[in-house]
Protein backbone atom coordinates (compact mmCIF):
# COMPACT_ATOMS: atom_id res chain seq x y z
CA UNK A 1 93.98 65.06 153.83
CA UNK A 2 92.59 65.80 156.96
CA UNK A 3 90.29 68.82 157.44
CA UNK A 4 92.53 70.84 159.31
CA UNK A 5 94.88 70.86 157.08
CA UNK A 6 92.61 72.51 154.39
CA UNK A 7 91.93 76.15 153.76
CA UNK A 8 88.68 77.29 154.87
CA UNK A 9 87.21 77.28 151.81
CA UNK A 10 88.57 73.60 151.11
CA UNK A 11 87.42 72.45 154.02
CA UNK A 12 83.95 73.65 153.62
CA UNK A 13 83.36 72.10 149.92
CA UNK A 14 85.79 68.95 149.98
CA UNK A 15 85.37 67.21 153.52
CA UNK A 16 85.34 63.56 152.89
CA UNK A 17 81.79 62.03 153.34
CA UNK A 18 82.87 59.38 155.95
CA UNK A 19 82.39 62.10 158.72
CA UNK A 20 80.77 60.94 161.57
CA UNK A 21 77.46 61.27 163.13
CA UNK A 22 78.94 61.79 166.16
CA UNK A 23 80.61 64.75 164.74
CA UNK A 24 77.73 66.26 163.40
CA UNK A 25 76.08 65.91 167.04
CA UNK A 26 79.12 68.11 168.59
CA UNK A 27 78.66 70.63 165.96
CA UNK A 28 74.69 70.63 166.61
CA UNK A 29 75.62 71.54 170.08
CA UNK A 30 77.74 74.36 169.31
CA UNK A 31 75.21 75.89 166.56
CA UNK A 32 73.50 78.60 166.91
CA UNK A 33 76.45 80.51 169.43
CA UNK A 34 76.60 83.72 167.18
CA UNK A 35 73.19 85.14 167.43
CA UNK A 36 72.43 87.83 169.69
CA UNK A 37 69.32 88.55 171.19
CA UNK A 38 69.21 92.12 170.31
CA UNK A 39 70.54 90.97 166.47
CA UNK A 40 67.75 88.22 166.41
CA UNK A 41 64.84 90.89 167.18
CA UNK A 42 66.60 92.90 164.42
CA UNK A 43 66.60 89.80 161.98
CA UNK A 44 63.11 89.12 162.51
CA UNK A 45 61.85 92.89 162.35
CA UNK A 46 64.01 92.80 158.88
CA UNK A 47 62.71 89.71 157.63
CA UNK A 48 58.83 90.95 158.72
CA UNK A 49 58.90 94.28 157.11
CA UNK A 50 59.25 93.48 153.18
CA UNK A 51 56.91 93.98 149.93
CA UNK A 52 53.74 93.82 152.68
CA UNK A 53 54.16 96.98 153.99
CA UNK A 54 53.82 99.31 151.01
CA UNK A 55 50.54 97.84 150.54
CA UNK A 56 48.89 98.55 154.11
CA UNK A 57 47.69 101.70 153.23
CA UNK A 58 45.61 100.51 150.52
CA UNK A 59 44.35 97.35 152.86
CA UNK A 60 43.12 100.11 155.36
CA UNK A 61 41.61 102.01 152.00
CA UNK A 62 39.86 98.52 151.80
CA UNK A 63 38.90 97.50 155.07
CA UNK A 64 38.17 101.62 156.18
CA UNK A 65 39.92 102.73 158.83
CA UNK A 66 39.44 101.48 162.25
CA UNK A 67 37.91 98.14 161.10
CA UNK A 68 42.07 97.89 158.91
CA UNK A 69 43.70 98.80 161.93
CA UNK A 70 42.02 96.55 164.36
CA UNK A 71 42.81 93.25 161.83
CA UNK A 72 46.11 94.62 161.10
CA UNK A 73 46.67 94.61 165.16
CA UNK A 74 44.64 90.92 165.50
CA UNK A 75 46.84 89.62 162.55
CA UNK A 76 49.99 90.54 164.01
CA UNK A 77 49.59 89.41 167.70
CA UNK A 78 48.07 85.90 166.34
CA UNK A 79 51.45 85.82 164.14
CA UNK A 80 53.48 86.48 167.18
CA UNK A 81 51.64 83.78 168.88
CA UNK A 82 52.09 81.63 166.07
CA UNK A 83 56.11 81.93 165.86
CA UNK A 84 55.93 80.53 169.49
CA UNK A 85 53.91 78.00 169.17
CA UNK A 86 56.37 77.27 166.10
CA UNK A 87 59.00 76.73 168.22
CA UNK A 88 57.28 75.11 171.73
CA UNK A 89 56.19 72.44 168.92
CA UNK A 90 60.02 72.03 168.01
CA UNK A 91 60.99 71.33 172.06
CA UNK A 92 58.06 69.02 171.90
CA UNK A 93 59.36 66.88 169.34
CA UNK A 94 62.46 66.39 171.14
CA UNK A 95 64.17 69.56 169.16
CA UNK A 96 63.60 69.29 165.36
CA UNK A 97 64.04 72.51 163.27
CA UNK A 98 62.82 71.80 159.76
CA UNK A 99 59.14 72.18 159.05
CA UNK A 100 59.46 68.63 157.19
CA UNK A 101 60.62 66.26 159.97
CA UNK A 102 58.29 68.46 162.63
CA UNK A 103 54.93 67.39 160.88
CA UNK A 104 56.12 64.23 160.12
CA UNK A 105 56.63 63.78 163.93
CA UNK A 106 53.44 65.78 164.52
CA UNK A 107 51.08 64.27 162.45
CA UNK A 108 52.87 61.84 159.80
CA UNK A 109 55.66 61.86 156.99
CA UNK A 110 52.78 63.33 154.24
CA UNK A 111 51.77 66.06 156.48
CA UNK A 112 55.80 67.12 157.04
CA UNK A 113 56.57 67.04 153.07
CA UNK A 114 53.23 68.89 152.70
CA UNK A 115 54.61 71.85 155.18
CA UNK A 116 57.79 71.78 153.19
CA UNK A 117 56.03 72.17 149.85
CA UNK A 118 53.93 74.81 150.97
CA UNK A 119 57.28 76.99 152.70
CA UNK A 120 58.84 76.26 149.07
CA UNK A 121 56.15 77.80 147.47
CA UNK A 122 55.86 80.73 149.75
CA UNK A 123 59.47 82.07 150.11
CA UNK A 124 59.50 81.56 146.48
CA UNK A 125 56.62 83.82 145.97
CA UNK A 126 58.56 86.03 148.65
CA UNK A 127 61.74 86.26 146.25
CA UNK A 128 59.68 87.27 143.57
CA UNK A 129 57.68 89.92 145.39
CA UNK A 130 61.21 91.62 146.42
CA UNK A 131 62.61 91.39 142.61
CA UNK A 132 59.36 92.94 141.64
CA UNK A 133 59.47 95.75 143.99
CA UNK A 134 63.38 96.29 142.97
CA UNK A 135 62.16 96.66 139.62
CA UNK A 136 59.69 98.77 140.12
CA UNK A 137 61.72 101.30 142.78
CA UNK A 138 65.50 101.39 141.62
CA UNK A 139 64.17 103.05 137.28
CA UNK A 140 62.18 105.65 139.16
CA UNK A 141 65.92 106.55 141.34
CA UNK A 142 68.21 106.73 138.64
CA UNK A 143 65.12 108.60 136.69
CA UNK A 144 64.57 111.13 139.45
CA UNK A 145 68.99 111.30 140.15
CA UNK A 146 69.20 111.67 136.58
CA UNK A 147 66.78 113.76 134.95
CA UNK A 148 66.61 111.44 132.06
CA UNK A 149 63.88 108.89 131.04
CA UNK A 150 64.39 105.83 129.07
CA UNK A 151 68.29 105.07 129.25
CA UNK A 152 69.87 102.00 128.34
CA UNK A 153 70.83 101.72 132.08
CA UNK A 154 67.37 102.39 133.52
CA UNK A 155 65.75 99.29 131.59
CA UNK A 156 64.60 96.40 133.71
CA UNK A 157 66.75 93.90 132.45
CA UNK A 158 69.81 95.87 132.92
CA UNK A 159 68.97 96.55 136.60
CA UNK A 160 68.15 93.14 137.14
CA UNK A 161 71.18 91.70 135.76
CA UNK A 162 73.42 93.58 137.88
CA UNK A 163 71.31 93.40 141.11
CA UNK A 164 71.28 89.54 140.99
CA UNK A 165 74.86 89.45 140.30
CA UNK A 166 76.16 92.09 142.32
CA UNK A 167 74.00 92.38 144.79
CA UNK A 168 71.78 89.77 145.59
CA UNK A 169 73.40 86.44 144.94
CA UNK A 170 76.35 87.37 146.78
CA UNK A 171 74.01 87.71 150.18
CA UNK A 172 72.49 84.78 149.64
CA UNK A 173 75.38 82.29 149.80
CA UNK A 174 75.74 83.45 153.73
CA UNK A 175 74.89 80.15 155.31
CA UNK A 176 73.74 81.87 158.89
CA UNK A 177 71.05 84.15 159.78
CA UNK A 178 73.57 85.80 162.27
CA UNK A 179 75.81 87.13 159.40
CA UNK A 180 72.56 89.68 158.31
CA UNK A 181 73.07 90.87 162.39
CA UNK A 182 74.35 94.56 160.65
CA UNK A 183 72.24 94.71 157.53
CA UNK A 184 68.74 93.79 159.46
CA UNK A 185 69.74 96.48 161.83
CA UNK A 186 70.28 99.74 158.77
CA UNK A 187 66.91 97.94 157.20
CA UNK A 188 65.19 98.50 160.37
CA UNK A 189 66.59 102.18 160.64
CA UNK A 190 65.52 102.53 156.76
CA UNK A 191 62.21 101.02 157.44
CA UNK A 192 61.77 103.83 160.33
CA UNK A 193 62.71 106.27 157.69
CA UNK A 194 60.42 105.72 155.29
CA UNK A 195 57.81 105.50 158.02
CA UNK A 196 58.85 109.04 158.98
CA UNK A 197 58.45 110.41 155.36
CA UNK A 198 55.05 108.89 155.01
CA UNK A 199 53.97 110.23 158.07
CA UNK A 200 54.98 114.17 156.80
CA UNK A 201 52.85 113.48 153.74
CA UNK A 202 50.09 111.90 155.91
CA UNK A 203 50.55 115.43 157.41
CA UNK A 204 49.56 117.26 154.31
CA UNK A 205 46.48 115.41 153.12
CA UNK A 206 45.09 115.53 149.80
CA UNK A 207 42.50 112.56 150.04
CA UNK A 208 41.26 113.15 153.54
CA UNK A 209 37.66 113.53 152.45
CA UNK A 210 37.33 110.12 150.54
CA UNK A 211 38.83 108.57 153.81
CA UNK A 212 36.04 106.21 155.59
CA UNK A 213 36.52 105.69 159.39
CA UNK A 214 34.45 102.62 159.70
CA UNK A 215 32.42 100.27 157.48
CA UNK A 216 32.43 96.75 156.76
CA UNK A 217 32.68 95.83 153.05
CA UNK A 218 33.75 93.03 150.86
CA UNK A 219 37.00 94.76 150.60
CA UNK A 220 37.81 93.77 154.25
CA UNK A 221 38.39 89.96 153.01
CA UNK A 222 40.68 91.42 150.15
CA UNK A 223 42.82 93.02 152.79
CA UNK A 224 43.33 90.19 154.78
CA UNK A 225 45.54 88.15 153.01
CA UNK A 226 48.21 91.24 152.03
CA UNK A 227 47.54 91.88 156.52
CA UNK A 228 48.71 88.25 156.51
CA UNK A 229 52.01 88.57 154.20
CA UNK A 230 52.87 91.61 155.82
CA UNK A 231 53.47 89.51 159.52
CA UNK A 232 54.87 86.32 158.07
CA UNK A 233 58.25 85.39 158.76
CA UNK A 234 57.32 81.98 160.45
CA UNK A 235 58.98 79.84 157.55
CA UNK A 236 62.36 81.03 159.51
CA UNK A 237 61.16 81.00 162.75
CA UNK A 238 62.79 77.75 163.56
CA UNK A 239 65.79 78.87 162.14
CA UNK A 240 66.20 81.81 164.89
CA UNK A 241 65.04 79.38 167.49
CA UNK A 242 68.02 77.26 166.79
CA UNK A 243 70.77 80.09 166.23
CA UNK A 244 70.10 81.16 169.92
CA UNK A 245 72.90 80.36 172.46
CA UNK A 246 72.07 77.39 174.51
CA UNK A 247 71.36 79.07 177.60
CA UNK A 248 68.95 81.54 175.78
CA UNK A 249 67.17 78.61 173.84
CA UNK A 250 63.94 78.57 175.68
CA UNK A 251 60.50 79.56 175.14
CA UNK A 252 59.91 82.62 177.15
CA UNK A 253 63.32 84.48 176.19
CA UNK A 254 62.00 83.36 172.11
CA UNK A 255 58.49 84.78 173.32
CA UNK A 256 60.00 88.28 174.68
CA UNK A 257 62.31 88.39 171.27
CA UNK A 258 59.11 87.79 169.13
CA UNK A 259 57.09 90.17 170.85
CA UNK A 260 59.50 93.10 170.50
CA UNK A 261 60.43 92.27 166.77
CA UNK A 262 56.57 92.19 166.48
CA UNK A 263 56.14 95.29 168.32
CA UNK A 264 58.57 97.40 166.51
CA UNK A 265 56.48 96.24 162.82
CA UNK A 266 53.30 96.65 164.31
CA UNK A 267 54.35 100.30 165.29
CA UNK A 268 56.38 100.75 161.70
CA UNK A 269 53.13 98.88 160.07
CA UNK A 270 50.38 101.01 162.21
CA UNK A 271 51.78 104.89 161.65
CA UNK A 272 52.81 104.26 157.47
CA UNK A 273 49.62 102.75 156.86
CA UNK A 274 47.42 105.39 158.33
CA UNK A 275 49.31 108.05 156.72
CA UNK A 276 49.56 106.53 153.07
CA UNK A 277 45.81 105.96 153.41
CA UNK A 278 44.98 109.58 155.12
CA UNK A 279 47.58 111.27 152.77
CA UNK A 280 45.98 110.01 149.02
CA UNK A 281 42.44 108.77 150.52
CA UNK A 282 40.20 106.57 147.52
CA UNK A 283 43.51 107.43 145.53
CA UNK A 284 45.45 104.98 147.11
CA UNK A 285 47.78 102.77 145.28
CA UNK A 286 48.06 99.13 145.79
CA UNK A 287 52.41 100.07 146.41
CA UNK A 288 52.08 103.45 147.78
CA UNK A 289 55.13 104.56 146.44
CA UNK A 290 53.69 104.98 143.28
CA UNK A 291 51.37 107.98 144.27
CA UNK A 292 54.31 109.72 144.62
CA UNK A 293 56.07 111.62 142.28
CA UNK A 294 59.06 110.75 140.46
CA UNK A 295 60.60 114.37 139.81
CA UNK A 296 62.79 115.94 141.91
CA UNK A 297 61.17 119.61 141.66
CA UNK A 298 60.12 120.12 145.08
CA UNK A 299 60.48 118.53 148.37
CA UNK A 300 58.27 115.95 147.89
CA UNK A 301 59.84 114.77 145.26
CA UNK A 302 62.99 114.29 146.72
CA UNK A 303 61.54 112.51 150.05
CA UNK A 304 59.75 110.31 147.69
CA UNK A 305 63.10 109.78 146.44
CA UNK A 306 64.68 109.55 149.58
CA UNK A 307 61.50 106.83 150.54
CA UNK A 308 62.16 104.62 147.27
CA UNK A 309 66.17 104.61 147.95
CA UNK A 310 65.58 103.49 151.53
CA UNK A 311 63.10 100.82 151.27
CA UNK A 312 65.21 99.65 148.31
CA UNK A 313 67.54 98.76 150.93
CA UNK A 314 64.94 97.27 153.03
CA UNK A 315 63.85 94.44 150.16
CA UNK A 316 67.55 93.65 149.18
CA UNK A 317 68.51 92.87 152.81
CA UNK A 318 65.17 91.10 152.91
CA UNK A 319 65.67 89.17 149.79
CA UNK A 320 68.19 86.60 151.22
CA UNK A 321 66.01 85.77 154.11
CA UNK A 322 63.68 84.33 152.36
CA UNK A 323 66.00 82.58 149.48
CA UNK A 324 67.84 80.67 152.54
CA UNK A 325 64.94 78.58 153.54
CA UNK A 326 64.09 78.22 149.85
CA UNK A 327 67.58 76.46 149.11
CA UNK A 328 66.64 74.63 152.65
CA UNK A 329 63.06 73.03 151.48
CA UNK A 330 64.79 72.25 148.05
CA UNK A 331 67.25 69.95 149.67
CA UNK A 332 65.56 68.30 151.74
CA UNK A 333 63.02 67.84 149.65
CA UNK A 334 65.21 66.28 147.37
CA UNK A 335 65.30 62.75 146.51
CA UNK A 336 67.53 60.45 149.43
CA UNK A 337 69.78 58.43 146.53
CA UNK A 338 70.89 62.07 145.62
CA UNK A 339 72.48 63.05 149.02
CA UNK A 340 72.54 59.71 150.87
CA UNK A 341 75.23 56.88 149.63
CA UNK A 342 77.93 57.35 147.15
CA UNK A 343 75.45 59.72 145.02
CA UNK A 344 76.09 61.93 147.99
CA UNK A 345 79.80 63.28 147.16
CA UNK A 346 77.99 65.52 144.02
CA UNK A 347 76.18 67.40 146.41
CA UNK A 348 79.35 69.80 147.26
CA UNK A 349 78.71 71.31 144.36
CA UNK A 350 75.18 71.52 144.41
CA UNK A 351 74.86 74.27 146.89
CA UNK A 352 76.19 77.16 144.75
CA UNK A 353 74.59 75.91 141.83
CA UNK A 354 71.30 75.57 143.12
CA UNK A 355 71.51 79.17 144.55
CA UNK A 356 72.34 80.30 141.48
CA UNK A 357 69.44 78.91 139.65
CA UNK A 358 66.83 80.22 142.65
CA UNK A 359 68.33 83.84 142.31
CA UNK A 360 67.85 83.86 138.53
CA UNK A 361 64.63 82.02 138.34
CA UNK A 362 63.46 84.85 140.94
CA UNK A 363 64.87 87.33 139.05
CA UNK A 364 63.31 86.56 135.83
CA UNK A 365 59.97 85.94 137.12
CA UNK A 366 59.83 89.37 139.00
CA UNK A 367 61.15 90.42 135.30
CA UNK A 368 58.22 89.46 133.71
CA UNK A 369 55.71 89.74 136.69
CA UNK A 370 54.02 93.29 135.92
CA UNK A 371 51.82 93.51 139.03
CA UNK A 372 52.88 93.32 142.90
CA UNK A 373 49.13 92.28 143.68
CA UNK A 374 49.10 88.93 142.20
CA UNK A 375 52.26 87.63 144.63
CA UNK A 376 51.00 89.06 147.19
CA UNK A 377 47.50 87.11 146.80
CA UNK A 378 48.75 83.63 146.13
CA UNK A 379 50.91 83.97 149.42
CA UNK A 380 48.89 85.42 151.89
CA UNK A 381 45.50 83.45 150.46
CA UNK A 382 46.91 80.28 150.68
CA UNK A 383 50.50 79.45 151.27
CA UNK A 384 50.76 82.00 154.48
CA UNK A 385 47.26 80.91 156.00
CA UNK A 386 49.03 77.04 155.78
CA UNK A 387 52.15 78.21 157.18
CA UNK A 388 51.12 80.75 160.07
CA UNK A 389 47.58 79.52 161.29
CA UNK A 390 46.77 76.02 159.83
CA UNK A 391 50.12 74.25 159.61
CA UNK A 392 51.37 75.44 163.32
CA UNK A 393 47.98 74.75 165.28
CA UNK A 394 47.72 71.00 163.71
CA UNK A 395 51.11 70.40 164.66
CA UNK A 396 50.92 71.99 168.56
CA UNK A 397 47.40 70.33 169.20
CA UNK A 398 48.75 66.84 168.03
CA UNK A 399 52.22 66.97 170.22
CA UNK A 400 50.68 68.84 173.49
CA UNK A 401 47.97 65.95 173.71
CA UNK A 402 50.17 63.44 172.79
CA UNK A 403 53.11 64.29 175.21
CA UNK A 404 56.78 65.27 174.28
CA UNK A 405 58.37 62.88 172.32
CA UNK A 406 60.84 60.33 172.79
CA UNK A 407 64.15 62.30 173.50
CA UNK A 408 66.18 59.07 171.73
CA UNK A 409 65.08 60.63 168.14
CA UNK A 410 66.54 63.82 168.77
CA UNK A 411 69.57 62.97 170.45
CA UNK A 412 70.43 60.29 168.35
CA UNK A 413 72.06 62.87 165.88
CA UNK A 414 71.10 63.56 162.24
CA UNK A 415 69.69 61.25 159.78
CA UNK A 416 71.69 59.61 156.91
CA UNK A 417 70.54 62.13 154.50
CA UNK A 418 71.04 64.78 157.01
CA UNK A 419 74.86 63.63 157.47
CA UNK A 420 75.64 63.05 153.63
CA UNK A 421 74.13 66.98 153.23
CA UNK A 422 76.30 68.32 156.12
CA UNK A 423 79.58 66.15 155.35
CA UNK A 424 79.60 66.62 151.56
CA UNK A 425 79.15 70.57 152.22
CA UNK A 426 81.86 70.26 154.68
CA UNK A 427 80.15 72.89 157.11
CA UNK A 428 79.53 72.31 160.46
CA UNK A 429 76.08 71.65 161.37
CA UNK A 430 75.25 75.31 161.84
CA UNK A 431 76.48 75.88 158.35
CA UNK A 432 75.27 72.97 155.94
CA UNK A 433 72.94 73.64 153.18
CA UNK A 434 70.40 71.62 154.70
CA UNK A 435 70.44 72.02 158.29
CA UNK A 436 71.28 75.73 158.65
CA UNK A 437 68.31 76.99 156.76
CA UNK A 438 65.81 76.02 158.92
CA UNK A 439 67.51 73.36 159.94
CA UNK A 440 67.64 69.51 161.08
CA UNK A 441 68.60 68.47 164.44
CA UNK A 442 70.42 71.11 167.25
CA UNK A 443 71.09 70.59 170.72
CA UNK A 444 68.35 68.73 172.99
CA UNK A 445 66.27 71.18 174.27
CA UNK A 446 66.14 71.69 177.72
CA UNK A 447 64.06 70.24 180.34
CA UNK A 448 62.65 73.76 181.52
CA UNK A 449 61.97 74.73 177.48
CA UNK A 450 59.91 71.37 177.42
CA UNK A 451 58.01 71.97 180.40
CA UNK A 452 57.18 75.41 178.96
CA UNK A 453 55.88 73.96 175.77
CA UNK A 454 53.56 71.30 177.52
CA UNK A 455 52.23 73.92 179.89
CA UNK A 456 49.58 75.19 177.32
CA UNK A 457 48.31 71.72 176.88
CA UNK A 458 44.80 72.15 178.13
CA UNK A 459 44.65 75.12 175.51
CA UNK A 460 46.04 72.79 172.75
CA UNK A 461 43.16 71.73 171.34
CA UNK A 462 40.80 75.43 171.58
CA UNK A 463 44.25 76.90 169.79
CA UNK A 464 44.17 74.43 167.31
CA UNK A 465 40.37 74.65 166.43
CA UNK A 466 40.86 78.58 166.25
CA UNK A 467 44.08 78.71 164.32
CA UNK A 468 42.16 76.47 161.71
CA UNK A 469 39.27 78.21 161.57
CA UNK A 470 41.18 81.68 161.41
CA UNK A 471 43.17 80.23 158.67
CA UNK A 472 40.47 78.24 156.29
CA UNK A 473 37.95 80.25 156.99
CA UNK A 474 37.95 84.90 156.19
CA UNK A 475 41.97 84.45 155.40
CA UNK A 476 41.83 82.11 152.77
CA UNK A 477 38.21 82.36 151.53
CA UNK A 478 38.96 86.11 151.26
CA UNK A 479 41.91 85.57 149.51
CA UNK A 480 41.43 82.28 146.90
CA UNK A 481 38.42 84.66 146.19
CA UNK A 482 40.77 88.11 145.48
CA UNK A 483 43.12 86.19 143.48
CA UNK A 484 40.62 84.83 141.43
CA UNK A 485 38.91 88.25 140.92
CA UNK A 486 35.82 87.82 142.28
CA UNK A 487 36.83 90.91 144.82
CA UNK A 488 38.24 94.34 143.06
């Protein structure tokens, strides 16, 4: 039966696999037409700010003062740099958007399946970190609402049974960034929020006299990595690259979205942090939060109530940003006889089913995961130094030298796997499991985009070298160190 003739749901689960490349090209073309600039500044604010930011203050209790706030601003303008230089390697390869097929052209096939791995690994450690902080935020709520301490319905389990099944595996079968336009922009307002609330306490210091304005210490590598989780959203970066409009699909309008998205977090990241640190001093808890009380008796009870409830709202808007490109580097990670070929008419059904198993495997691991801390190390020691400094400054240095590549890949349409992913699903391009997560092949980039990417070429190579050495040298040393304990 032809698609047309389907309901909408039909059509996107049953489309016969014969559907053509060509198709899939058209689509490609057409992706992306939803986003708005102003809703992808919002997306990538939303899907900075997450489990990061309650631990700034602490970093800057590590680090001291001026020394914190002076890597915290370094950190995020090299990540902003970084998200570019994401995407100007994308044009360069003749307009690739998954982290996979952009080393392989880069630097070789191993190279692209290492990338993939190490995104994988980090949004996974991202959905964890979120069901961890839900665990930790929504017992003190219904404890403080309530009164009452120990409830059936205040146990972990109980909350995390009906926030995977309610909450957050419903958002995460939305197959575009676009569709989290309205929820990135009340996390944004919520992030401001809790800003605002930690600022008043910052007004009313108790821990003032334990603060240190300035010295270096050991602590300052411990900081670094937890500096580097809180500006990572790079693993989507090509994702909002790709869900611009066509005519907006260019370097310098990404570089002006980037830098305001980055701008608003930096300001968010700067004010909460210096107030959490000035406000409870050597006190300082790794999550902030929890130097607050959980009583409602006075008023700051209730603003730390008000704080938890908000930035509740922040991680479960966040969560599904980082479980798309999860789902994305699982497919196309998987195997080619399982979505290429007749093999490739089971994989209809493998898109709920895998999303089901990433939300509970989350779930259950922020369950049973007792401390924030540890996430936070393994990501920003080793899987966000890959991702934002190594990964992207191999990748530009080896496709600026080399020249732009051959526009016949690109333009040629998706692969075979590519295809089988997209027609089994029955989405258009923009909405497959595979190639909307981070996604595949999109619409030749322009001439003008390409020039813009090549005209840093002379810098390739110094960018490069310092990316690397930023990113295996203080950021991971500092943090392979912290989450093996050698730093306290």
């Amino acid at each position: 039966m032809p698609a047309d003739q389907r309901s909408g749901d039909e059509d996107e689960l049953l489309r016969e696999p014969e559907a053509s490349a060509a198709l899939a090209e058209v689509d490609a073309n057409e992706a992306g037409s939803n986003a708005t600039m102003l809703g992808t500044v919002m997306g990538i604010a939303n899907n900075v700010v997450g489990a990061g930011m309650l631990s700034l203050p602490w970093c800057l209790m590590q680090a001291s003062l001026i020394p914190g706030l002076t890597l915290m601003v370094g950190i995020s303008a090299l990540a902003a740099l970084s998200v570019v230089v994401i995407c100007a390697s994308a044009d360069l390869a003749g307009g690739v958007y998954t982290f996979k097929e952009l080393g392989a052209r880069a630097v070789g096939p191993g190279f692209g399946v290492f990338l993939q791995v190490v995104v994988a690994l980090y949004t996974l450690g991202s959905c964890i970190s979120y069901a961890v902080l839900l665990l930790d935020f929504i017992p003190n709520i219904l404890e403080g609402i309530s009164g009452q301490q120990g409830e059936w319905w205040e146990s972990r389990w109980f909350i995390i049974l009906v926030l995977a099944g309610l909450v957050l595996l419903p958002m995460s079968l939305f197959r575009d960034l676009s569709r989290f336009e309205f929820t990135s922009t009340i996390a944004v307002v919520c992030v401001m929020l809790t800003v605002g609330i930690l600022l008043w306490r910052g007004s009313n210091p108790s821990g003032w006299d334990s603060v240190v304005l300035a010295e270096f210490t050991p602590g300052t590598f411990a900081a670094m990595p937890i500096l580097a989780v809180a500006t990572t959203m790079h693993y989507n970066s090509l994702r909002f690259y790709r869900e611009l409009p066509l005519e907006h699909r260019n370097l310098r309008t990404m570089a002006f979205i980037t830098a305001g998205a980055f701008g608003i977090c930096l300001v968010a990241y700067g004010a909460s942090a210096t107030a959490g640190y000035i406000a409870f001093g050597a006190d300082t808890n790794a999550e902030v939060l929890q130097n607050f009380p959980t009583s409602l008796d006075n008023v700051e009870g209730v603003l730390a109530l008000t704080v938890r409830s908000a930035f509740a709202i922040v991680v479960a808007f966040t969560y599904p940003l980082s479980l798309h490109p999860l789902r994305a580097a699982m497919f196309t990670l998987l195997p080619d006889r399982l979505v290429c070929g007749k093999a490739s008419r089971s994989t209809a059904s493998l898109y709920i089913p895998l999303t089901v198993f990433l939300v509970a495997l989350t779930c259950l691991v922020g369950w049973l995961v007792p401390d924030i801390d540890v996430v936070l190390d393994y990501k920003g020691a080793i899987a966000g130094s890959c991702i934002v400094f190594i990964g992207p400054g191999i990748m530009y240095a080896a496709l600026a030298l080399r020249g732009p590549v051959a526009t016949a890949g690109a333009t040629a349409g998706p692969t075979a796997k590519d295809t089988a992913l997209n027609s089994s699903s029955g989405a258009s391009l923009a909405e497959s499991p595979l190639l909307s997560e981070g996604g595949g092949h999109a619409a030749k980039p322009s001439d003008a985009s390409v020039h813009e990417a090549a005209e840093l070429e002379g810098w390739a190579g110094v960018m490069a070298i310092g990316f690397v050495l930023w990113g295996g040298g203080p950021m991971l040393i500092g943090g392979v160190l912290k989450t093996a304990g050698a730093l306290t």
